[in-house]
Protein backbone atom coordinates (compact mmCIF):
# COMPACT_ATOMS: atom_id res chain seq x y z
CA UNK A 1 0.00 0.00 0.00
CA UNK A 2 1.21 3.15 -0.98
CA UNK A 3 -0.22 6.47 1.63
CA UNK A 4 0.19 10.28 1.60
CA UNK A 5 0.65 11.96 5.05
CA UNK A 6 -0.17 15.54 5.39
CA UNK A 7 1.13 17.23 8.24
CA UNK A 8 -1.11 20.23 9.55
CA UNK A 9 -0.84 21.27 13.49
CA UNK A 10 -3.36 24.04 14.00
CA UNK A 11 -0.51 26.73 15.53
CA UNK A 12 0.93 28.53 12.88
CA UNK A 13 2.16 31.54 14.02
CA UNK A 14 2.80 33.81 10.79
CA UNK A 15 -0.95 33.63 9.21
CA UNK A 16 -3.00 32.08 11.76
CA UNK A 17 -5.23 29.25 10.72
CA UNK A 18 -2.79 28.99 7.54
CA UNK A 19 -3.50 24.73 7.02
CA UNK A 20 -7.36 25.56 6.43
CA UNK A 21 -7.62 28.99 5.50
CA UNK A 22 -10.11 29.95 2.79
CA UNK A 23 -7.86 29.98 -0.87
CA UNK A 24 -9.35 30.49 -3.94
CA UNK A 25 -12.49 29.12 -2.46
CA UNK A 26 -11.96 26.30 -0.49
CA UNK A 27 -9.39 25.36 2.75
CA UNK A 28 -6.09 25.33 1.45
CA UNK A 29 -5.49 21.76 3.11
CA UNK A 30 -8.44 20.57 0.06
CA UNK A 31 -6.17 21.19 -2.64
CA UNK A 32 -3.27 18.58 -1.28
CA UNK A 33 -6.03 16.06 -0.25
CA UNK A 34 -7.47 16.27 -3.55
CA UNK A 35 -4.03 16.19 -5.36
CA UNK A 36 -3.45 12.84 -3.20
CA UNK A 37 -6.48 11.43 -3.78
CA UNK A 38 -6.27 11.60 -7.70
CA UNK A 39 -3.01 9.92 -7.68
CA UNK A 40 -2.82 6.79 -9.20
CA UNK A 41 -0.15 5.71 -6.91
CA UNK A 42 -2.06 6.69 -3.72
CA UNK A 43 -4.08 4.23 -2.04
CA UNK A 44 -4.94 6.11 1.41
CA UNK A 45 -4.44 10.23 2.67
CA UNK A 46 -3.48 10.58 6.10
CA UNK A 47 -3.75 14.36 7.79
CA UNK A 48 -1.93 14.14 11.19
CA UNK A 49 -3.17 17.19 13.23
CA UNK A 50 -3.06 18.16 16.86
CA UNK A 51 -7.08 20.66 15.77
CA UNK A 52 -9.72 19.28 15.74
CA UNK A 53 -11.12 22.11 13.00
CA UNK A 54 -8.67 21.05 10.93
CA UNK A 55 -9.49 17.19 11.44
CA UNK A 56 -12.92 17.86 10.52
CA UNK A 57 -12.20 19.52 7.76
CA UNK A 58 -9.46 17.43 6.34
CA UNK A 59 -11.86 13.78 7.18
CA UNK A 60 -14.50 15.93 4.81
CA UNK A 61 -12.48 16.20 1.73
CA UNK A 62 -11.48 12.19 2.11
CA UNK A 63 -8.90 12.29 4.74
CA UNK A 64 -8.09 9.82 7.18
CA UNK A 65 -7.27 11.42 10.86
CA UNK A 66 -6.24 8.22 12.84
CA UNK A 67 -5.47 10.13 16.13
CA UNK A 68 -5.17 13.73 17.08
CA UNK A 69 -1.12 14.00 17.48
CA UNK A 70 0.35 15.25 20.88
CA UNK A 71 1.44 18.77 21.80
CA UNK A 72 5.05 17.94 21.96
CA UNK A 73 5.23 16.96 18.34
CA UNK A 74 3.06 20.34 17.69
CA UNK A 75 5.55 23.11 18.41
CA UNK A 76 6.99 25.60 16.20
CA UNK A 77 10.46 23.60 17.02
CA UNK A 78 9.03 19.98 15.83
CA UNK A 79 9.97 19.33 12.10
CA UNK A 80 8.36 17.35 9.51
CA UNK A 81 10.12 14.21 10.30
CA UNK A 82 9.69 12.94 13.58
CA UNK A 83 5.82 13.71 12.46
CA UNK A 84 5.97 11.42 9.55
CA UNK A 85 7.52 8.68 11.47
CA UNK A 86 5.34 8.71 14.55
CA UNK A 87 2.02 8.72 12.37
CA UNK A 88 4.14 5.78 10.54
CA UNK A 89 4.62 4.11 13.39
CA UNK A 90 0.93 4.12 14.62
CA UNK A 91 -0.08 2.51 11.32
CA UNK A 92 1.93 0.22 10.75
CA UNK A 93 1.22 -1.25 14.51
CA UNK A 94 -2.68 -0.85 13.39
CA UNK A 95 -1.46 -3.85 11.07
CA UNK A 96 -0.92 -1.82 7.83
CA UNK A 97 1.60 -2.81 5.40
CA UNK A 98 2.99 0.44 3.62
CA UNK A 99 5.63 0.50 1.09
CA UNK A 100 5.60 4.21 -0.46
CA UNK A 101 5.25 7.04 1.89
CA UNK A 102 4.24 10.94 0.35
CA UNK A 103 4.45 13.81 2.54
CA UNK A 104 2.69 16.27 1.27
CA UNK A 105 2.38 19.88 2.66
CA UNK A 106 -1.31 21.22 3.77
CA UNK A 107 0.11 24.65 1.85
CA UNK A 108 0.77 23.06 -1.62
CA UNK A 109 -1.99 24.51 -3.77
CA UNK A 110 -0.30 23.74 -7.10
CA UNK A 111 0.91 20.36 -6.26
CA UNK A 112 -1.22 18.33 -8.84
CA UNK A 113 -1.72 14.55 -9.00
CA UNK A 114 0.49 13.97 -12.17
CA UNK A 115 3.56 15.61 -9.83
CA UNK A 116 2.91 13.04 -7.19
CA UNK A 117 2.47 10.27 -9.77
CA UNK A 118 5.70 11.37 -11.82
CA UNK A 119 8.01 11.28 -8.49
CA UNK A 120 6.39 7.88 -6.94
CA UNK A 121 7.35 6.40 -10.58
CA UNK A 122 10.88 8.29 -10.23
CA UNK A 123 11.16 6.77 -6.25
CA UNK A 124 11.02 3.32 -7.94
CA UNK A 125 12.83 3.44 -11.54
CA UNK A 126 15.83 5.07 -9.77
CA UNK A 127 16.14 3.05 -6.26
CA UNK A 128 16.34 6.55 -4.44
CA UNK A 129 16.34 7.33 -0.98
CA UNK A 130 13.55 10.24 -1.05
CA UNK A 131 12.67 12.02 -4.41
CA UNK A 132 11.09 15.96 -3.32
CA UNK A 133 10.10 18.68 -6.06
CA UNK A 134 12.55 21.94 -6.48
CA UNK A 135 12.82 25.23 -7.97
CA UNK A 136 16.22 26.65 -9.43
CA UNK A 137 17.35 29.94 -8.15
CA UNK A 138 16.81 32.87 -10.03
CA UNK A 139 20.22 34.30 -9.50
CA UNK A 140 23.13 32.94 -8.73
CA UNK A 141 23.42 32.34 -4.64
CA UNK A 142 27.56 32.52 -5.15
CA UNK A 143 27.26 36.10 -6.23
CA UNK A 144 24.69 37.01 -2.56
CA UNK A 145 26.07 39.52 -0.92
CA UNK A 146 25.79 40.66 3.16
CA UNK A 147 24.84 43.42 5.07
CA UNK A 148 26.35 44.53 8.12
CA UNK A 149 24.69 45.68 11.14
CA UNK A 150 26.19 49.36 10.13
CA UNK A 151 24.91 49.36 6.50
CA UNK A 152 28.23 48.04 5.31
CA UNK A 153 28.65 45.69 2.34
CA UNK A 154 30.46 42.65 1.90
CA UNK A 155 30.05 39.63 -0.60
CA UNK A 156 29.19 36.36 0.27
CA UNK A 157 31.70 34.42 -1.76
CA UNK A 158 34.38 36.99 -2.57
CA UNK A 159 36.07 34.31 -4.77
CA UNK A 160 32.75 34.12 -7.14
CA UNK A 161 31.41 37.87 -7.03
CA UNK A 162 33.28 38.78 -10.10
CA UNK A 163 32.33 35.70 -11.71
CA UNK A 164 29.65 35.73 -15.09
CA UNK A 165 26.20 34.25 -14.12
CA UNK A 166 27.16 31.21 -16.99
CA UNK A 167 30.01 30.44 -15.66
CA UNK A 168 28.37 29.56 -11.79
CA UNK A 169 26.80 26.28 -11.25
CA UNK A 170 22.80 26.41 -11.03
CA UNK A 171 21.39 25.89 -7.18
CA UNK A 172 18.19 24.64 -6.49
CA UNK A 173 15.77 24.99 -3.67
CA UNK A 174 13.26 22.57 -1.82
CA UNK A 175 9.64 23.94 -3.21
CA UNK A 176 7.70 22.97 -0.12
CA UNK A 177 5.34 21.07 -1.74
CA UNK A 178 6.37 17.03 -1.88
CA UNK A 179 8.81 14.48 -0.45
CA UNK A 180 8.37 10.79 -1.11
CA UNK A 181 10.17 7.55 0.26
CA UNK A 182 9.63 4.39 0.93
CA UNK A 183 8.27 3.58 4.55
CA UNK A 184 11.59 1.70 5.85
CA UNK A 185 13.70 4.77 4.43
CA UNK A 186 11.34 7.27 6.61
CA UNK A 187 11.61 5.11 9.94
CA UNK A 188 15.61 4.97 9.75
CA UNK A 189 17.12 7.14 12.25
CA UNK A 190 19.58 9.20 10.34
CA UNK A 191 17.68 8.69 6.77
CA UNK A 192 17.95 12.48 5.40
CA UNK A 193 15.60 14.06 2.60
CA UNK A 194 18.69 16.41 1.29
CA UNK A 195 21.77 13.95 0.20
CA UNK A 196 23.10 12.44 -2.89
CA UNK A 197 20.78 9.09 -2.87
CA UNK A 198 17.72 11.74 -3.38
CA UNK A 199 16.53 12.95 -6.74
CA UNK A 200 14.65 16.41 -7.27
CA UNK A 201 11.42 16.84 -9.43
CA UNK A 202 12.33 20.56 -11.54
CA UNK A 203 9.56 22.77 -11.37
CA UNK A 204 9.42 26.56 -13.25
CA UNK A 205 9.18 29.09 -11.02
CA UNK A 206 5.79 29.96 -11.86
CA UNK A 207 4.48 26.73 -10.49
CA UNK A 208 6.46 27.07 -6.88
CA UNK A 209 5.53 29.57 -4.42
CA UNK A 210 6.23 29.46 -0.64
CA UNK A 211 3.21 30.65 1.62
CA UNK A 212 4.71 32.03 5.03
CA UNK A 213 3.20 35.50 4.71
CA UNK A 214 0.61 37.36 4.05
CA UNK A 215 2.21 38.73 0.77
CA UNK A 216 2.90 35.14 0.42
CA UNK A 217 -0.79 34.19 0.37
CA UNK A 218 -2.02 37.04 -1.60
CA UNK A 219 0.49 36.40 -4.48
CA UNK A 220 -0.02 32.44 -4.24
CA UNK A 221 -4.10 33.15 -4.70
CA UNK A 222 -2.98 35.34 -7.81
CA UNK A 223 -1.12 32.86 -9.40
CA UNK A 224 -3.04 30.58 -8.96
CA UNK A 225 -6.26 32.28 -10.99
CA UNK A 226 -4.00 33.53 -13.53
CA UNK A 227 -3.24 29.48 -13.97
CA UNK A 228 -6.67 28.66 -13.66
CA UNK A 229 -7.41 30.52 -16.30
CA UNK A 230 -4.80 29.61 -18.61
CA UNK A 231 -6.24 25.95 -18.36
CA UNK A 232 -3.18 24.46 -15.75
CA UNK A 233 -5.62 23.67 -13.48
């Protein structure tokens, strides 16, 4: 069996309510249920919560909410992780036999089913440890430069600053969206999402947007409608 788990604790702290605030319509949360749910490779959608809101919510739009998840694992200091594994953990001693694990964020509005489909079928051609969906950087991180607490400028790499933008190797950033792995590879201890056994999923820019703001959320919604409209969704 092959599950999604959403993670979505009711605290955040930056745009309250974020995991089932109104977007475009409907909670946000709907749009990574849905996303799961029309995944061919997806048999079940997990939401691990510590709200109750949200659990109502999420078991509305066809979401499973096995147990309401402690306080501890609720903080702002708690990382995805630990969550994935303990809501792991509870299923597989419920007698549930789970091969491919997706965590997908509750703030992943253009996530789609055919992204979720394409890097389950890149988890298994390639025998990698987690496969998660990225964004290049739009300029070249070597060439960042610093500000001092007096106004004063310094570069961030003094030994690329100079350098032509062709002639820097192209970074990448996590998107926010996606990170899949086989169950055993979630439970080990010191299994990490970021190394060389993982593999990223290349998205345009236009397609990624992180929602930690309210600028954030007003440009997202934007986007979004603009894509809408252009048939992408």
């Amino acid at each position: 069996m092959n599950i999604a788990i959403i993670p979505a604790r009711g605290g955040s702290k930056r745009i309250p309510r974020k995991n089932i605030r109104s977007f475009c319509g409907k909670p946000i949360i709907a749009y990574s249920i849905e996303a799961a749910k029309e995944s061919r490779h997806i048999d079940r959608i997990f939401v691990s919560t510590d709200d109750r809101e949200i659990a109502e919510i999420a078991q509305s739009h066809g979401a499973e909410v096995p147990f309401l998840r402690e306080a501890s694992l609720a903080d702002d200091n708690t990382g995805t992780t630990p969550v994935i594994r303990q809501t792991l953990k509870h299923l597989i001693d419920q007698g549930l036999s789970i091969d491919i694990c997706a965590c997908v964020y509750a703030t992943a509005p253009f996530l789609t089913s055919q992204l979720i489909d394409k890097a389950v079928e890149r988890l298994q051609k390639e025998n990698a440890g987690f496969v998660f969906t990225a964004n290049q950087f739009s300029f070249p991180i070597q060439r960042a430069l610093l500000e001092g607490p007096h106004g004063e400028v310094t570069a961030f790499s003094k030994e690329n600053i100079g350098k032509r933008s062709q002639d820097l190797v192209d970074t990448f950033h996590d998107a926010g969206q996606l990170y899949i792995a086989q169950s055993k590879t979630w439970l080990t201890p010191n299994a990490r999402v970021f190394s060389e056994h993982s593999r990223m999923i290349k998205l345009p820019s236009h397609l990624v947007q992180d929602i930690d703001t309210e600028e954030d959320w007003k440009r997202a919604e934007v986007m979004f409608k603009v894509l809408k409209e252009m048939g992408e969704y």
